[in-house]
Protein backbone atom coordinates (compact mmCIF):
# COMPACT_ATOMS: atom_id res chain seq x y z
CA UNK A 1 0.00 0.00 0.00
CA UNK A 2 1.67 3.39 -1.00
CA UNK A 3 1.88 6.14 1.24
CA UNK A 4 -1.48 8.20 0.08
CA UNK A 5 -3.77 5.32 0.02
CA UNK A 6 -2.65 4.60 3.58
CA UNK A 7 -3.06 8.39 4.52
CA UNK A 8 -6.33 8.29 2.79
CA UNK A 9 -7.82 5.65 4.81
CA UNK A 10 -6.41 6.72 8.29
CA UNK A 11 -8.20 10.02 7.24
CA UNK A 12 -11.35 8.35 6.96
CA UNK A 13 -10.95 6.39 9.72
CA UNK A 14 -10.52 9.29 11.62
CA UNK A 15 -13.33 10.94 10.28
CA UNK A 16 -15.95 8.57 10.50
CA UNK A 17 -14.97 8.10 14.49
CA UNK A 18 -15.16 12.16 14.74
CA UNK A 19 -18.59 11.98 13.04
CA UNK A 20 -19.72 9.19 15.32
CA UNK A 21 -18.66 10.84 18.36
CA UNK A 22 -19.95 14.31 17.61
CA UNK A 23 -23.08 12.48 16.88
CA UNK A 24 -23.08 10.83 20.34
CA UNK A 25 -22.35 13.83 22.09
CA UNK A 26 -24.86 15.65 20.38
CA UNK A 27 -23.44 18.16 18.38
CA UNK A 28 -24.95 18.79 15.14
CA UNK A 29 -22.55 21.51 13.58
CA UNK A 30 -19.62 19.17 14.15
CA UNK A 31 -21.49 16.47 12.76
CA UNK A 32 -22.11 18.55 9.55
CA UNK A 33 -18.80 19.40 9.38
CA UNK A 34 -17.55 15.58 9.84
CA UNK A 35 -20.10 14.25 7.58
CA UNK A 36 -18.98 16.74 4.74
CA UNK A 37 -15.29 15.90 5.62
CA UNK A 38 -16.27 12.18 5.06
CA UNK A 39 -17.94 12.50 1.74
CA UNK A 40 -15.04 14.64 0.44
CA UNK A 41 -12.68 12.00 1.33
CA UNK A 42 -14.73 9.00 -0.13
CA UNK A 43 -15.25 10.98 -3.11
CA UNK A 44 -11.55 11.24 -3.35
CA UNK A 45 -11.26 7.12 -2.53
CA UNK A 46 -13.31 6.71 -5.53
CA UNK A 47 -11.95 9.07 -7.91
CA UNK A 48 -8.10 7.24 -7.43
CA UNK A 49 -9.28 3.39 -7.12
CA UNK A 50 -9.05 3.81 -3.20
CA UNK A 51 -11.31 0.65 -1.51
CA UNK A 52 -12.89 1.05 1.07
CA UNK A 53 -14.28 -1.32 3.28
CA UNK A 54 -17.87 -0.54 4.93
CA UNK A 55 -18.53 1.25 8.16
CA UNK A 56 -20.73 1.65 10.04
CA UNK A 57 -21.40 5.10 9.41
């Protein structure tokens, strides 16, 4: 795995715990904010062959 694929995914990783934890804690601008963060980075998965495996958020 080359170095921005691995970035990538620790990136979403990160972000999809963020989002689930501003989500639990009730905070709906961060959750926004995490949730738009997310879809940026799939987006980005997608666009360079990036897989990613399903989550559960």
């Amino acid at each position: 795995m080359d170095a921005f694929t691995a970035g990538l995914l620790q990136r979403i990783k990160a972000a999809e715990t963020d989002l689930t934890r501003a989500r639990e804690t009730g905070d709906d601008f961060l959750a926004e904010v995490e949730q738009g963060e997310l879809d940026d980075l799939r987006r980005l998965a997608a666009e360079h062959g990036v897989e990613i495996h399903a989550s559960s958020v």
